[in-house]
N, C-alpha and C. Protein backbone atom coordinates (compact mmCIF):
# COMPACT_ATOMS: atom_id res chain seq x y z
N UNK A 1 63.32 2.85 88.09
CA UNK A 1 63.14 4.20 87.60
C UNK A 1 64.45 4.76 87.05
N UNK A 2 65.76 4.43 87.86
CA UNK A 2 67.15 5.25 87.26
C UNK A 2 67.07 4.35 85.92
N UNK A 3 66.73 2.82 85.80
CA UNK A 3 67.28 2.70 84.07
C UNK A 3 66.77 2.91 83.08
N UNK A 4 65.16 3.45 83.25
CA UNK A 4 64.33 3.67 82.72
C UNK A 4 64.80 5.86 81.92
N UNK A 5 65.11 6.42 83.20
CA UNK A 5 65.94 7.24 82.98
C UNK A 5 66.99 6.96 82.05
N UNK A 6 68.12 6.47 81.83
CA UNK A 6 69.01 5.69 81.56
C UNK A 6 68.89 5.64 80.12
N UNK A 7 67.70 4.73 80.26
CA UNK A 7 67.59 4.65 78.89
C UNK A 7 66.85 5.56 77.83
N UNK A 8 65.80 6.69 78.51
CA UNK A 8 65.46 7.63 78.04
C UNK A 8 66.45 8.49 77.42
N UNK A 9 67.73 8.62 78.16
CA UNK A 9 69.00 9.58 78.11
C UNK A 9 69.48 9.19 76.72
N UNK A 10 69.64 7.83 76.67
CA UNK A 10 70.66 7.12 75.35
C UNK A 10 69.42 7.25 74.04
N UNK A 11 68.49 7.12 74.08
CA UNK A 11 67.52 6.96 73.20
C UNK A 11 67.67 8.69 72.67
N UNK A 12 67.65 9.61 73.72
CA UNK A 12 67.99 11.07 72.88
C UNK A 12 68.97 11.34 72.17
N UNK A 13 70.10 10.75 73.23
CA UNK A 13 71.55 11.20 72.30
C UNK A 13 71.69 10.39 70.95
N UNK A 14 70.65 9.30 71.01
CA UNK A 14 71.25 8.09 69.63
C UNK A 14 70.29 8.67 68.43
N UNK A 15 69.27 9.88 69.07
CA UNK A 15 68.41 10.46 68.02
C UNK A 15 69.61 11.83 67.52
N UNK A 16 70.29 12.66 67.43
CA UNK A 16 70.95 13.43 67.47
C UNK A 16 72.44 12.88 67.06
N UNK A 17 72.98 11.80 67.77
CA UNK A 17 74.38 11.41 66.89
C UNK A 17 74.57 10.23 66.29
N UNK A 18 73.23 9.25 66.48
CA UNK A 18 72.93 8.26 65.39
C UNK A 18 74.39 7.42 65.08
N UNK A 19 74.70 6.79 66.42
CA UNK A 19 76.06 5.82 65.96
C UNK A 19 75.49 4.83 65.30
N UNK A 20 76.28 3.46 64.75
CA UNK A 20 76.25 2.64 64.32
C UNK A 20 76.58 1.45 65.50
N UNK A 21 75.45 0.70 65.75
CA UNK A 21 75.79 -0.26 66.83
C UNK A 21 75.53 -1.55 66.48
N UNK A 22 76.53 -2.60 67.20
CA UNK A 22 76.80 -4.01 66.66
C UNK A 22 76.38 -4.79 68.56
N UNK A 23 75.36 -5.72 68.04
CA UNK A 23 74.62 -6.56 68.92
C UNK A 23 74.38 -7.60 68.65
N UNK A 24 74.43 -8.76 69.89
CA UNK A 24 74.03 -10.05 69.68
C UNK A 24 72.90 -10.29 70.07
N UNK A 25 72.46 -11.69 69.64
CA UNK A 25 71.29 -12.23 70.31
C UNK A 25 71.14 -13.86 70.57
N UNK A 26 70.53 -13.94 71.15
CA UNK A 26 71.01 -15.67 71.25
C UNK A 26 69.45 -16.33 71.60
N UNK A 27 69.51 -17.15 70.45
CA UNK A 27 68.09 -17.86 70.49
C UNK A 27 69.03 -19.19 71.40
N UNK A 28 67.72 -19.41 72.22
CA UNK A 28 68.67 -20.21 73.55
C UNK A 28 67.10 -21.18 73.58
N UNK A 29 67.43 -22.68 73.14
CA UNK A 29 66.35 -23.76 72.67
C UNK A 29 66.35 -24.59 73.21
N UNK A 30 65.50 -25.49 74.09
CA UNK A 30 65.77 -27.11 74.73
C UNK A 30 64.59 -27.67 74.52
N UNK A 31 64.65 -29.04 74.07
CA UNK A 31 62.96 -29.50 74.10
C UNK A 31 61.87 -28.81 74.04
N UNK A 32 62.09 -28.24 72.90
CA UNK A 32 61.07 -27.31 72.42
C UNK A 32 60.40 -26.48 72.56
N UNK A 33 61.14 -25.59 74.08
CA UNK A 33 61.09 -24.32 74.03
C UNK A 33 62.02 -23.52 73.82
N UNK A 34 61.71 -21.79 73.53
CA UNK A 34 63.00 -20.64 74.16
C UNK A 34 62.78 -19.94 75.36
N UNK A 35 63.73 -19.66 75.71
CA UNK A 35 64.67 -18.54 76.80
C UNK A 35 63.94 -17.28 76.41
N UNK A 36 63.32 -16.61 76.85
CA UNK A 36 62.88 -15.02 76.31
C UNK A 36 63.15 -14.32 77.78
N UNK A 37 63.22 -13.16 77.80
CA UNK A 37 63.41 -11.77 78.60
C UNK A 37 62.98 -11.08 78.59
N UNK A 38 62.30 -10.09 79.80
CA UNK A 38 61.39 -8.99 79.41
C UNK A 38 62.24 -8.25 80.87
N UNK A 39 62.37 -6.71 79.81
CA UNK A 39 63.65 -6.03 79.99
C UNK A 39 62.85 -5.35 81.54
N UNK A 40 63.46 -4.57 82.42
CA UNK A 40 62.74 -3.41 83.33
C UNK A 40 63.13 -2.63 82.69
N UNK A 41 62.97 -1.80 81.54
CA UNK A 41 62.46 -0.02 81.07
C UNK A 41 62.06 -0.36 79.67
N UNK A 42 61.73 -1.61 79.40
CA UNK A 42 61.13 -1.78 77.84
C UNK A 42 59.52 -2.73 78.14
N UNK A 43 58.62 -2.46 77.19
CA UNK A 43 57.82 -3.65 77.31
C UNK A 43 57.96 -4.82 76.12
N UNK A 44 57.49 -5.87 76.78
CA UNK A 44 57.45 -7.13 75.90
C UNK A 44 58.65 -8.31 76.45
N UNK A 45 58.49 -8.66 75.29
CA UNK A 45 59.27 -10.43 75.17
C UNK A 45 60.52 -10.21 74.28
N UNK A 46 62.01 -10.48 74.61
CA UNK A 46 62.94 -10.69 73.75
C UNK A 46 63.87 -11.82 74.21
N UNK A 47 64.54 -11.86 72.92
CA UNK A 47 65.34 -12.75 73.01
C UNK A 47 66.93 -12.24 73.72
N UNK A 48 67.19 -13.17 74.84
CA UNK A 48 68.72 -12.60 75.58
C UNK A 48 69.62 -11.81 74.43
N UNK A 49 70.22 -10.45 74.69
CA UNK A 49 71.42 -10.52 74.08
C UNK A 49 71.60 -8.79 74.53
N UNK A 50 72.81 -8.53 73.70
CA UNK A 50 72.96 -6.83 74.09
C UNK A 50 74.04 -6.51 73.66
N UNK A 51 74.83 -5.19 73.59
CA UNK A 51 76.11 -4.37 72.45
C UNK A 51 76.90 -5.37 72.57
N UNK A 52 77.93 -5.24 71.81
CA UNK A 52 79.42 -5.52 71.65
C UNK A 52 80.39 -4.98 72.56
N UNK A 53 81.08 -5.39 73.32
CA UNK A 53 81.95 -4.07 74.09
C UNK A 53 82.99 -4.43 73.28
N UNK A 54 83.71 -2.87 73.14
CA UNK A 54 85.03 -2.80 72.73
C UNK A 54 86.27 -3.91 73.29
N UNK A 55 86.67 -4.47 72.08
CA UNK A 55 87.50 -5.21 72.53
C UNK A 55 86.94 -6.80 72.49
N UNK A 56 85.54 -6.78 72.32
CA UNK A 56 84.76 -8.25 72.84
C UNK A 56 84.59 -9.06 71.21
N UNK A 57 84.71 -10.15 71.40
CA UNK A 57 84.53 -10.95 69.59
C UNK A 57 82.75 -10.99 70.32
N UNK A 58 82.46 -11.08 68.96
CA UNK A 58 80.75 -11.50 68.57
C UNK A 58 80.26 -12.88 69.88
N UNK A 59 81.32 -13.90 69.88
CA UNK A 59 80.83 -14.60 70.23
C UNK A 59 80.87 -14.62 72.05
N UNK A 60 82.06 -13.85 72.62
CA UNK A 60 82.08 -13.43 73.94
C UNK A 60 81.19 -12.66 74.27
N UNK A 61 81.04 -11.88 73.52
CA UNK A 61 79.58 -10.63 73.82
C UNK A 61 78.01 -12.29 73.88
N UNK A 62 77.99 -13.04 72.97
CA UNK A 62 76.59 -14.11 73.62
C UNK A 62 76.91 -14.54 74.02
N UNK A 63 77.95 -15.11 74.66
CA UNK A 63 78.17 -15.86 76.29
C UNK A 63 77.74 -15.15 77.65
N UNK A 64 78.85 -13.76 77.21
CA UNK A 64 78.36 -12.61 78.33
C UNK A 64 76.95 -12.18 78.74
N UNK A 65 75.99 -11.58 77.79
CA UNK A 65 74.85 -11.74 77.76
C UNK A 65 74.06 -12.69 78.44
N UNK A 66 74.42 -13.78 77.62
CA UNK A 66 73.51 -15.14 78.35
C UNK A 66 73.75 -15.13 79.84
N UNK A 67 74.68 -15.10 80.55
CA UNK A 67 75.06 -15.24 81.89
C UNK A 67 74.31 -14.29 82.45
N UNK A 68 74.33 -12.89 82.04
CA UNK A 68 74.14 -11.99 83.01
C UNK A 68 72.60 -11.79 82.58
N UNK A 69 72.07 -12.17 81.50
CA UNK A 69 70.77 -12.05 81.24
C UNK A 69 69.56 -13.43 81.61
N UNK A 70 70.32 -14.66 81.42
CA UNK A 70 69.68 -15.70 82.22
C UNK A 70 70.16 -16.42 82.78
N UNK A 71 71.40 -16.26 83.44
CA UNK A 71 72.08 -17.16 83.98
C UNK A 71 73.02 -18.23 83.30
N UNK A 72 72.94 -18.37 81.91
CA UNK A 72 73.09 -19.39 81.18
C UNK A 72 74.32 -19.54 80.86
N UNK A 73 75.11 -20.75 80.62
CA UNK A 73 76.49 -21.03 80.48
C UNK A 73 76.58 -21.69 79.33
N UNK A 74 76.62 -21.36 78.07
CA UNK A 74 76.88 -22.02 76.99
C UNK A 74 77.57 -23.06 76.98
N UNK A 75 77.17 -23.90 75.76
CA UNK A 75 78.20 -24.65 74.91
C UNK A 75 78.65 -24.62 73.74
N UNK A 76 78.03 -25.40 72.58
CA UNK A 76 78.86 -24.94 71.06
C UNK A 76 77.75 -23.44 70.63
N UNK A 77 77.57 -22.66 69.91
CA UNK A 77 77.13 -22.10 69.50
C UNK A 77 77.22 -22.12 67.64
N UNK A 78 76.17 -21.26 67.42
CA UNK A 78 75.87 -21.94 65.44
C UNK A 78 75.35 -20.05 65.34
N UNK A 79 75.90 -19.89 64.55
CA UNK A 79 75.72 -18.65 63.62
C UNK A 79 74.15 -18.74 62.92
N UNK A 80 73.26 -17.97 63.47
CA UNK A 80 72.11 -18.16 62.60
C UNK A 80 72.27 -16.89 61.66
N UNK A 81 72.59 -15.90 61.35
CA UNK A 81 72.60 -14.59 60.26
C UNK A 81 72.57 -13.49 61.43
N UNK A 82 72.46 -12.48 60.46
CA UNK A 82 72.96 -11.10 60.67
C UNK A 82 72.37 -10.59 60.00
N UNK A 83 71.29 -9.32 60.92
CA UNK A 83 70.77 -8.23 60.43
C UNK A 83 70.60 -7.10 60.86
N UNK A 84 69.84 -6.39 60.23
CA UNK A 84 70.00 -4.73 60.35
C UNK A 84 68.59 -4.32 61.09
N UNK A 85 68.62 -3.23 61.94
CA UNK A 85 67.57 -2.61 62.35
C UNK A 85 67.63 -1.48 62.52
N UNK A 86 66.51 -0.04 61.25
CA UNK A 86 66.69 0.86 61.40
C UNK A 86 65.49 1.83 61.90
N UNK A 87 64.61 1.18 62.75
CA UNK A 87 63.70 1.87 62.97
C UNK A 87 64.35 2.86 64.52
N UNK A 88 63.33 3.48 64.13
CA UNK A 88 63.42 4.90 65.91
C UNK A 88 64.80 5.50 65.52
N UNK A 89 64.89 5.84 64.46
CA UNK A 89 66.20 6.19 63.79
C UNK A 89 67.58 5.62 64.13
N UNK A 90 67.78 4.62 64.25
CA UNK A 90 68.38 3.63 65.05
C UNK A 90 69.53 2.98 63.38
N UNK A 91 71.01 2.69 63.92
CA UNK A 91 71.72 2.01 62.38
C UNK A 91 71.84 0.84 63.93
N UNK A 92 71.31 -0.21 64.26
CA UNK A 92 72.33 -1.58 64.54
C UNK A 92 71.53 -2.82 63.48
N UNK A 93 72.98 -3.71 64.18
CA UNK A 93 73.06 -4.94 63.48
C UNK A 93 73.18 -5.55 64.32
N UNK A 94 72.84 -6.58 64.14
CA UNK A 94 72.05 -7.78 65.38
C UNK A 94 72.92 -8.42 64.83
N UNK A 95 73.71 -9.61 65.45
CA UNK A 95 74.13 -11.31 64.78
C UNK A 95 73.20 -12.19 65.87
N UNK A 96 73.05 -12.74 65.17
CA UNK A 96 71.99 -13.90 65.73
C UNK A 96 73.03 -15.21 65.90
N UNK A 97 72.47 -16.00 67.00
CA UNK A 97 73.31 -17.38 67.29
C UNK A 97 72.28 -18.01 67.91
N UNK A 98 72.31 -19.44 67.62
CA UNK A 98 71.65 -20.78 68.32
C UNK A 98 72.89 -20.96 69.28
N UNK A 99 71.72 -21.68 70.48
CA UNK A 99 72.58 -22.35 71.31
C UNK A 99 71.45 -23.42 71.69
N UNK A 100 71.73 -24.66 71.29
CA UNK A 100 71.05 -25.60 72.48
C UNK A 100 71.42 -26.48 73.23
N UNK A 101 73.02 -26.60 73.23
CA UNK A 101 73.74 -26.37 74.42
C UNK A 101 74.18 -26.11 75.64
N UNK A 102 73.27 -25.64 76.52
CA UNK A 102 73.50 -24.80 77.98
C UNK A 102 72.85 -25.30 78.94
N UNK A 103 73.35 -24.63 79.69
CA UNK A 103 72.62 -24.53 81.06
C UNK A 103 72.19 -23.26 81.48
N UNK A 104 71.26 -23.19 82.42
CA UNK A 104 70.50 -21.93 82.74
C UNK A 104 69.70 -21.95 84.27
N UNK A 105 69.30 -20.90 85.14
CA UNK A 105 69.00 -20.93 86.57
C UNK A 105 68.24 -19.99 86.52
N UNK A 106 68.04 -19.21 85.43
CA UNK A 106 67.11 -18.13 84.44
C UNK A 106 67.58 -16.62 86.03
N UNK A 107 68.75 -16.55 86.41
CA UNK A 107 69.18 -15.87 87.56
C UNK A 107 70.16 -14.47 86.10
N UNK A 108 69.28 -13.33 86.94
CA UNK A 108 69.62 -12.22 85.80
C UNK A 108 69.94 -10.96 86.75
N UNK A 109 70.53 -10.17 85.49
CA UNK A 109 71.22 -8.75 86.56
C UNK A 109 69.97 -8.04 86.65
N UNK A 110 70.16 -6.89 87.01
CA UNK A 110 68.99 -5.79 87.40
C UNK A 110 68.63 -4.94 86.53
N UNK A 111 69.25 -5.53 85.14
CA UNK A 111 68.51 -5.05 83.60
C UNK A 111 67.36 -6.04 83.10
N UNK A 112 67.10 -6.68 83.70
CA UNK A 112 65.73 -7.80 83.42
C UNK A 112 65.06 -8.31 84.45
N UNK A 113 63.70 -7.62 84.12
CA UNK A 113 62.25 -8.03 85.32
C UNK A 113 62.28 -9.04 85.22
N UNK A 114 62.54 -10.12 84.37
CA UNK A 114 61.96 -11.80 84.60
C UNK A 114 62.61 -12.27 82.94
N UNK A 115 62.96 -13.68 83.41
CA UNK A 115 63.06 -14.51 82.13
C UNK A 115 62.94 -15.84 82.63
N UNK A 116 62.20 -16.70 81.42
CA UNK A 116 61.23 -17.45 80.92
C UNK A 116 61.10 -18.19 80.13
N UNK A 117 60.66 -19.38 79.91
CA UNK A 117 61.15 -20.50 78.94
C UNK A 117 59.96 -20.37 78.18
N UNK A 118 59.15 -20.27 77.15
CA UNK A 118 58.23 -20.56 75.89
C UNK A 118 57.84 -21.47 75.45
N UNK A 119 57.01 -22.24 75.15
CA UNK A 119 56.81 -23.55 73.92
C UNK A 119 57.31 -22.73 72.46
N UNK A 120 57.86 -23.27 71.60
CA UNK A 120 58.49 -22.68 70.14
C UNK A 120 56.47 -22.77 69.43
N UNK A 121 55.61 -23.11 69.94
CA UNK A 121 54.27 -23.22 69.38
C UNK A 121 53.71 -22.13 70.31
N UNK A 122 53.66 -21.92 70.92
CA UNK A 122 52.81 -20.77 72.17
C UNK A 122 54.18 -19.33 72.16
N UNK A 123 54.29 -18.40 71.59
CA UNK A 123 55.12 -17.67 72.40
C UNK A 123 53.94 -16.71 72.65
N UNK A 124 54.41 -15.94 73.76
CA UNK A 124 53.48 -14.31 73.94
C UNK A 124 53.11 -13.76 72.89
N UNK A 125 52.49 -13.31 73.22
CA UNK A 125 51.46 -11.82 72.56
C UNK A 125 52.56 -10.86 72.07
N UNK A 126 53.35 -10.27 72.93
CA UNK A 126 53.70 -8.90 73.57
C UNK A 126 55.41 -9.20 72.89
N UNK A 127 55.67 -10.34 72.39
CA UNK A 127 56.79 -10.76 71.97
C UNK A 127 57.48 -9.51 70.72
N UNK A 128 58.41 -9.23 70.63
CA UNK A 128 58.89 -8.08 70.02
C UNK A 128 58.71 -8.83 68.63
N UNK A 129 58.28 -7.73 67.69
CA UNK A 129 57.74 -8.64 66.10
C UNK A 129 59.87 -9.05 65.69
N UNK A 130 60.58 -8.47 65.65
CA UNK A 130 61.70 -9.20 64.82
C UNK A 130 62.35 -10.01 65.77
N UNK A 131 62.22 -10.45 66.86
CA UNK A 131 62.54 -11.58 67.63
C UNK A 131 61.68 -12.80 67.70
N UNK A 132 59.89 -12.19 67.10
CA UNK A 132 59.07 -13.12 66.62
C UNK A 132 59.52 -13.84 65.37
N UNK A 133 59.85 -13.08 64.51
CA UNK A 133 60.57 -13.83 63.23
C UNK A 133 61.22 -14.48 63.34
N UNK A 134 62.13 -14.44 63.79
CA UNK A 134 63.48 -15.25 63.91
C UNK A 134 63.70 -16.87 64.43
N UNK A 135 62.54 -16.25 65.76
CA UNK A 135 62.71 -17.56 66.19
C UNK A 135 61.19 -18.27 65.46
N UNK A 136 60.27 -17.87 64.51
CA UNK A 136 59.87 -18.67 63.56
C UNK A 136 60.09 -19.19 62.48
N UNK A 137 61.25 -18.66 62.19
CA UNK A 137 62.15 -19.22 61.05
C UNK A 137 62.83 -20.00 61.92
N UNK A 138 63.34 -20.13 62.70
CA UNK A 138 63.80 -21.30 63.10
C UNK A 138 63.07 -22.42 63.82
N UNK A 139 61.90 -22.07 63.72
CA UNK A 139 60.84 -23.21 64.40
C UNK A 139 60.77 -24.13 63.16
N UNK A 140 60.45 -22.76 61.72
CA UNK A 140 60.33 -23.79 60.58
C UNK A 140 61.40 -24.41 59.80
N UNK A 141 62.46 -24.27 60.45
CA UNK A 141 63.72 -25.30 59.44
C UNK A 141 64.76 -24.46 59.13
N UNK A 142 64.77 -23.02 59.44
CA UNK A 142 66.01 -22.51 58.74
C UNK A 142 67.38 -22.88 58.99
N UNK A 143 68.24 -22.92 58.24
CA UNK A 143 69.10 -23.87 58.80
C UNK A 143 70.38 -22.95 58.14
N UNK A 144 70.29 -21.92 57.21
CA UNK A 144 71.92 -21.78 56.79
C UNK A 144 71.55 -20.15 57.54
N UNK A 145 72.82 -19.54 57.74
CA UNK A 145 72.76 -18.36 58.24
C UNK A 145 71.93 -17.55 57.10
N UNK A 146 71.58 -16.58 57.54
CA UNK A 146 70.62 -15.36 57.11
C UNK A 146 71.18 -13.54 57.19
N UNK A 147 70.58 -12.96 56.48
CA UNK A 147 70.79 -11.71 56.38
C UNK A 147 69.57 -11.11 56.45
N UNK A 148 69.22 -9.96 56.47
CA UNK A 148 68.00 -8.91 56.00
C UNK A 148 68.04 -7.93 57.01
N UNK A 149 66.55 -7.66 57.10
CA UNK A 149 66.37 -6.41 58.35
C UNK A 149 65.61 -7.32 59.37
N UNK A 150 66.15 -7.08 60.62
CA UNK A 150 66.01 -7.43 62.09
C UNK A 150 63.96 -7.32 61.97
């Protein structure tokens, strides 16, 4: 209930001073499934990831994430693109990264009810539509980094 609060709080102030926010995400792949997350104060299916902290490179912010969101300990990581998402009056930019690389114990902080491995052919229903994209473009071959809207 407090992050659900929490996040009600930030969702007002980001309607009213509308920063510009920079986020990762990390499509996280092994034998032909993904890693997905389903948050406690959001519904659905996403893919691990979350802000930038000051001070953090792109790629420490998806290590960080991964750990505290599934337990997961990277290895090489691959730049899949970078995009924009402006809905709910919202300016961020997502960078997207492959990893199929890691390890994982799917063991998460107390910002995620549960995470979960997928077939890349079966994902959920309830799966967030631009985390659905993404990782269907990469089911079907995309292979050089990308741009557009999230």
């Amino acid at each position: 209930m407090y992050i659900r609060l929490l996040y009600l709080l930030y969702r007002i102030y980001t309607f009213f001073v509308r920063p510009v926010v920079s986020g990762v995400r990390v499509l996280l792949v092994q034998e032909g499934q993904v890693l997905l997350v389903r948050h406690t104060y959001l519904k659905g299916w996403y893919l691990p990831g979350g802000g930038v902290k000051r001070g953090e490179t792109l790629d420490e912010t998806a290590r960080r994430e991964a750990r505290e969101e599934v337990g997961a300990e990277l290895g090489d990581i691959r730049l899949l693109g970078a995009y924009s998402n402006f809905e709910l009056n919202r300016s961020d930019h997502n960078i997207l990264f492959l990893c199929t690389d890691f390890t994982a114990d799917c063991t998460h902080d107390r910002e995620i009810a549960e995470a979960r491995f997928f077939p890349l052919t079966s994902l959920p229903e309830d799966l967030q539509p631009g985390h659905r994209r993404r990782i269907e473009e990469y089911a079907d071959g995309a292979q050089s980094p990308a741009f557009g809207r999230w």
